[in-house]
Protein backbone atom coordinates (compact mmCIF):
# COMPACT_ATOMS: atom_id res chain seq x y z
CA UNK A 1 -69.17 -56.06 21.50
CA UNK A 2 -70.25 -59.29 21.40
CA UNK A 3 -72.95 -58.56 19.07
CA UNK A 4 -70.83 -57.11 16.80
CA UNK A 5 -68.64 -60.40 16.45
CA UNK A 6 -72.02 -62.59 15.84
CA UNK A 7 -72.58 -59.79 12.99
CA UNK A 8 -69.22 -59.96 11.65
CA UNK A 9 -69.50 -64.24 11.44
CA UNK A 10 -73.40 -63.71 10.41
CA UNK A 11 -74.41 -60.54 8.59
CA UNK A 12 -78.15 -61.56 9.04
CA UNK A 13 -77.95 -61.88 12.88
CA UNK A 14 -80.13 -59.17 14.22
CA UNK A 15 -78.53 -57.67 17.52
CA UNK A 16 -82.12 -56.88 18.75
CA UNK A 17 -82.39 -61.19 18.85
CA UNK A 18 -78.93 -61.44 21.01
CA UNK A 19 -81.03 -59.13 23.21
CA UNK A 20 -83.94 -60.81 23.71
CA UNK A 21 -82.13 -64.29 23.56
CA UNK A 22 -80.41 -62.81 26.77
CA UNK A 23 -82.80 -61.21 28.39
CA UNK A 24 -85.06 -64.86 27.89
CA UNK A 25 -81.99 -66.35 29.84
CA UNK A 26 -81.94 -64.14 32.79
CA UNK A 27 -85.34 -65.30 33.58
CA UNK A 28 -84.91 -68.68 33.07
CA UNK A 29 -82.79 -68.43 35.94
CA UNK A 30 -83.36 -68.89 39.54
CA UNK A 31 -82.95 -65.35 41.47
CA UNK A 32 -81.70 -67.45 44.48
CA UNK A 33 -79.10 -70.02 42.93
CA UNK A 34 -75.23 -68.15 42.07
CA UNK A 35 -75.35 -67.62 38.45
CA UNK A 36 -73.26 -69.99 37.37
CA UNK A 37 -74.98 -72.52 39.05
CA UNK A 38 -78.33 -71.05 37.54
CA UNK A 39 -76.80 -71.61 33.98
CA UNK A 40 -75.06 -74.69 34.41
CA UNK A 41 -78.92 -76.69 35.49
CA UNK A 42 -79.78 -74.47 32.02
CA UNK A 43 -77.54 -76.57 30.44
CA UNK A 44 -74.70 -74.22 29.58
CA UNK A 45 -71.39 -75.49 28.83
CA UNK A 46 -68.16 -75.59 26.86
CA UNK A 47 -68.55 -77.22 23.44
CA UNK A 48 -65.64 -79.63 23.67
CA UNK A 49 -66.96 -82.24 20.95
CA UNK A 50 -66.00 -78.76 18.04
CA UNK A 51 -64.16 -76.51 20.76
CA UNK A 52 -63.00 -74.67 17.21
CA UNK A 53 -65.76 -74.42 15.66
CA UNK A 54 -66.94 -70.87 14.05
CA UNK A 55 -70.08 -70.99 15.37
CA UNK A 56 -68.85 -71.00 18.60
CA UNK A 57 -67.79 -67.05 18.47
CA UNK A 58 -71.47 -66.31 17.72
CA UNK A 59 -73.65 -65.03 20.69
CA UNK A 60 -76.55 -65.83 18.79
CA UNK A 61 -75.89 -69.60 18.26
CA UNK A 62 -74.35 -70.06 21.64
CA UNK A 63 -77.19 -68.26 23.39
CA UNK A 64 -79.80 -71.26 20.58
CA UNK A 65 -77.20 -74.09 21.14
CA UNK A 66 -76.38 -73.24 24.64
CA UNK A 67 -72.54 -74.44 23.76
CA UNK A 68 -69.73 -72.21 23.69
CA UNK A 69 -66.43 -71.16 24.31
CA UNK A 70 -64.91 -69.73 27.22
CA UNK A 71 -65.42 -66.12 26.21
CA UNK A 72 -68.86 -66.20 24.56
CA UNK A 73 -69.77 -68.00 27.45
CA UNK A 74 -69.21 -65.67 29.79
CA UNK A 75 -70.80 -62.64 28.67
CA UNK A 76 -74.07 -64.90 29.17
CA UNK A 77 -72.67 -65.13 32.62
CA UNK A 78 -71.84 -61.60 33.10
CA UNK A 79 -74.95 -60.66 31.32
CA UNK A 80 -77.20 -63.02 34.03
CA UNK A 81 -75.03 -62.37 36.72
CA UNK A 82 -75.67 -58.12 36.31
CA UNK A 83 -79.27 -58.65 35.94
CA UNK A 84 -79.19 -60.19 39.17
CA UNK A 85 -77.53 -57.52 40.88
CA UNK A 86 -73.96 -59.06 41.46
CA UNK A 87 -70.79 -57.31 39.68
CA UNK A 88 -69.33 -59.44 37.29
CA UNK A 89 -66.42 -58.66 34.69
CA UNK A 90 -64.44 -60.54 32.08
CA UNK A 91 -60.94 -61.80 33.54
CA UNK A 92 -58.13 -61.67 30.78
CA UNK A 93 -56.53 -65.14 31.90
CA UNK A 94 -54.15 -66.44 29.33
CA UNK A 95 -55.37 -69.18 26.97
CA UNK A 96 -58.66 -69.10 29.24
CA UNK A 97 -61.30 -66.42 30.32
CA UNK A 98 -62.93 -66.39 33.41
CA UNK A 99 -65.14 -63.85 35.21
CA UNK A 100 -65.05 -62.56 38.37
CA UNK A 101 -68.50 -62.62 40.05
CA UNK A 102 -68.65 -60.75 43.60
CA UNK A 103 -64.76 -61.75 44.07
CA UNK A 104 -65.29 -65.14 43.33
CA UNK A 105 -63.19 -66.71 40.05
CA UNK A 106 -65.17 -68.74 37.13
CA UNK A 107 -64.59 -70.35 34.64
CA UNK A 108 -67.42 -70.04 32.69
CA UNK A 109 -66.80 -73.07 30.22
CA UNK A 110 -67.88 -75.71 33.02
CA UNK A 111 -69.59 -72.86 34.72
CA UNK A 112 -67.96 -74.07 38.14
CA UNK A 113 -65.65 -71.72 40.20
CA UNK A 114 -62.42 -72.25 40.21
CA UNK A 115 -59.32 -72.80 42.20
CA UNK A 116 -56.85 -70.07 41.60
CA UNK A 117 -53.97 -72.36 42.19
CA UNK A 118 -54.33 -75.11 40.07
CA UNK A 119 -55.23 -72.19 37.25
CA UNK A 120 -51.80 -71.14 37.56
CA UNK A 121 -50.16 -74.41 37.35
CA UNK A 122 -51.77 -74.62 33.99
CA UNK A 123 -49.47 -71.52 32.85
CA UNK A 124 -45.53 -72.18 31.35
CA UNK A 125 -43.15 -71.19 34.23
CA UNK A 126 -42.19 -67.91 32.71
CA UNK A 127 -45.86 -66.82 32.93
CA UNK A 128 -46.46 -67.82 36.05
CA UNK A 129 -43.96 -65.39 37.26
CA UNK A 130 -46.16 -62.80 36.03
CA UNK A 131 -48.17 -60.68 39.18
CA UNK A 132 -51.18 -62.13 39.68
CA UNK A 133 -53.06 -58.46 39.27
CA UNK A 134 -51.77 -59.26 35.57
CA UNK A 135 -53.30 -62.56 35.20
CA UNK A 136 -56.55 -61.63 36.47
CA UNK A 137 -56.85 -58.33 34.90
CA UNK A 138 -60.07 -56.88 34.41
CA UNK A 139 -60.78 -57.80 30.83
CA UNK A 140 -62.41 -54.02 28.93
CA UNK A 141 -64.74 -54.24 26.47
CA UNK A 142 -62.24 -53.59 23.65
CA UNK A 143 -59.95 -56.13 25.01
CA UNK A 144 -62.91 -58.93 24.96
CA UNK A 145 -63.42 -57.89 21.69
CA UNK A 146 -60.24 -58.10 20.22
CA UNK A 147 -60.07 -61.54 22.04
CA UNK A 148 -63.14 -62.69 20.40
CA UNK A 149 -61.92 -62.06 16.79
CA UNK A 150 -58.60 -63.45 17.39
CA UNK A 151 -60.94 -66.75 17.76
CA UNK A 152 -62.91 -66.08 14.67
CA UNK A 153 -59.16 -65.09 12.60
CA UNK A 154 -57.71 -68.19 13.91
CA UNK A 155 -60.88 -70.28 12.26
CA UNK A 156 -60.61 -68.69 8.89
CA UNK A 157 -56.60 -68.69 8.52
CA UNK A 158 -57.17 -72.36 9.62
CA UNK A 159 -59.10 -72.80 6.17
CA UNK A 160 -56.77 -69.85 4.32
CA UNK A 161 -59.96 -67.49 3.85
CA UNK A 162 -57.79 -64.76 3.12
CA UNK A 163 -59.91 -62.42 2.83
CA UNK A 164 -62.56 -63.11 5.73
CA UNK A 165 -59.39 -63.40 7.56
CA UNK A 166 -58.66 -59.61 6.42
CA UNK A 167 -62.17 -58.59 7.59
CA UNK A 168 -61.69 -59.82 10.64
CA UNK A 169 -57.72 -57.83 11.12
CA UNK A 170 -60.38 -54.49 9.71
CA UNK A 171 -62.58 -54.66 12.50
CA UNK A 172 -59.49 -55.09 14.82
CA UNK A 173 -57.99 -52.23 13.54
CA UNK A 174 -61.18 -50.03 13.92
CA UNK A 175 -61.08 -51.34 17.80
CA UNK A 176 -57.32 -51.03 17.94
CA UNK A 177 -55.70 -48.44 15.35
CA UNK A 178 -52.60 -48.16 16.83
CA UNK A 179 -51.20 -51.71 17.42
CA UNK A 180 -48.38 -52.25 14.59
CA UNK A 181 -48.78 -55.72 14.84
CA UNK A 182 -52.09 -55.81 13.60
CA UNK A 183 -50.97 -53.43 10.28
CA UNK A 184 -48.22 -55.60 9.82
CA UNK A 185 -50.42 -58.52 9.33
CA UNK A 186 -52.82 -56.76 7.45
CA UNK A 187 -50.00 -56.06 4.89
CA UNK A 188 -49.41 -59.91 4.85
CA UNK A 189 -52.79 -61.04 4.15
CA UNK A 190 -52.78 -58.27 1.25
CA UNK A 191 -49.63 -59.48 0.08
CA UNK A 192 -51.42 -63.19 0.16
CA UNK A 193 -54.59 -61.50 -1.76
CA UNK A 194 -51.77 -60.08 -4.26
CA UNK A 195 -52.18 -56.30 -3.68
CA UNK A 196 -48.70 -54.80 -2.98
CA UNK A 197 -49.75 -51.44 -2.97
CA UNK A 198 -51.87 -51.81 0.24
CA UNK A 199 -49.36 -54.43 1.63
CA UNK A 200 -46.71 -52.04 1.28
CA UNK A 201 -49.27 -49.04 2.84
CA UNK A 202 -49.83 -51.66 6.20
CA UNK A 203 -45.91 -52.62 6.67
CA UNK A 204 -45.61 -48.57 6.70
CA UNK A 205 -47.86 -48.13 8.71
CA UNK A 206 -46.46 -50.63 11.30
CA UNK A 207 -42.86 -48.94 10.83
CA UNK A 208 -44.34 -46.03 11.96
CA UNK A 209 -46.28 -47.02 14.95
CA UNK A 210 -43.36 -49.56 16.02
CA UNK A 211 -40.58 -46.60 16.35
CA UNK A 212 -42.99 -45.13 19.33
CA UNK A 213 -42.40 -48.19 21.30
CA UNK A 214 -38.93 -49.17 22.31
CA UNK A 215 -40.16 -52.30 23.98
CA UNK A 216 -38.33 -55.73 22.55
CA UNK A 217 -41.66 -56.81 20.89
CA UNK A 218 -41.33 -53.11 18.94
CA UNK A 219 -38.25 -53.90 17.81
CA UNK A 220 -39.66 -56.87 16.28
CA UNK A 221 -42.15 -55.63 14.60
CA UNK A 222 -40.16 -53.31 12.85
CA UNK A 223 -37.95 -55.30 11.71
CA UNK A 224 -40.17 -57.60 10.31
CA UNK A 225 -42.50 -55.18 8.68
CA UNK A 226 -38.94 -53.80 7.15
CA UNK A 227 -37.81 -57.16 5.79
CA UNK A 228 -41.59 -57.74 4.09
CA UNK A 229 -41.11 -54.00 2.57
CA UNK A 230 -37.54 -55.06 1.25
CA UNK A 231 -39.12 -58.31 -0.26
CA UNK A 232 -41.76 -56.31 -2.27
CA UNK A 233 -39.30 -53.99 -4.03
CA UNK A 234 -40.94 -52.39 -6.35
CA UNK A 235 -43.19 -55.52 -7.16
CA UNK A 236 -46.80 -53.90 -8.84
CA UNK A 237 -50.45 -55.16 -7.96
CA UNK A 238 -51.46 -58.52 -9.40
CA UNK A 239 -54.73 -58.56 -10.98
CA UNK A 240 -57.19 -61.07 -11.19
């Protein structure tokens, strides 16, 4: 999945290269150190001098650079921790991802582990009173992915590249069809770009999907979806 997110930022990164650049890294480290440890004397850390940077959502430069962010950085640390025999998933922390190696928390951006506690001082007071089984949820593959390209939307609405922005919402959709939040702002960014038609298509769309969920957040979506629809009226494409 990650792969796929260094392909989406750089068409010419080769998957087969992530590959080898990973497997090159699990030997690299020492079978008898934790694997955290094993990548921090590799020199693997957070980026914080361009924490936002674009590059830092691509495997491939973070495997070359050995900077990162939290996420990228720890499917190196899943990756090396696997090879090694140890099970290791992505945790879905808020705002920060860890991994979970052999029971033991993460956080893969100083590649230290972690005390639980002070993590969950970090949190506002209303999601602290979350379970913690929620806050340390196994992360799935689709969820790391859609995580990933929230990163890599965030860097291109930053700059209003509306339509790499709209690439990136795509291959969310293909990983998440069903999420009316996402068609909803897919009809924005095609309202941005000018094209009602398919604007109109996505706030449709995430009518449709919102009236299955009677959840608050539902509710919202609808109604904001609704109020785009009633702002195109019967506005036509604009062509450039």
């Amino acid at each position: 999945m990650a792969a796929l997110v260094a392909r989406l930022i750089e068409p010419r990164q080769r998957i087969e290269d992530i590959e080898i650049g990973l497997d090159e890294v699990c030997m690299q480290c020492a079978p008898d150190a934790a694997p955290w440890e094993s990548l921090d004397r590799l020199g693997f850390a957070g980026n914080r001098d361009d924490y936002d940077a674009l590059e830092n959502s691509n495997l491939g430069w973070v495997l070359a650079q050995r900077r990162g962010i939290p996420i990228t950085l720890a499917v190196v640390l899943i990756r090396v921790a696997r090879r090694a025999g140890h099970r290791a998933v992505g945790v879905n922390f808020p705002g920060h991802f860890l991994v979970d190696v052999d029971g033991t928390l993460v956080d893969p951006f100083v590649m230290q582990a972690i005390d639980v506690d002070g993590f969950l001082q970090r949190l506002p007071l209303d999601a602290r009173q979350q379970s913690r089984s929620h806050l340390f949820a196994e992360a799935t593959p689709v969820a790391v992915g859609l995580r990933m390209l929230n990163n890599v939307k965030a860097v291109y609405s930053r700059i209003a590249l509306w339509d790499r922005t709209l690439d990136v919402v795509d291959a969310q959709l293909a990983l998440a069809p069903d999420q009316p939040a996402l068609h909803l702002e897919r009809g924005e960014l095609w309202h941005r770009l000018g094209l009602v038609s398919p604007a109109r298509a996505s706030y449709q769309r995430a009518i449709e999907l919102s009236e299955a969920s009677p959840s608050e957040h539902g509710v919202l979506i609808r109604q904001a979806a609704q109020e785009r629809l009633d702002e195109l009226g019967g506005a036509n494409d604009v062509l450039h």
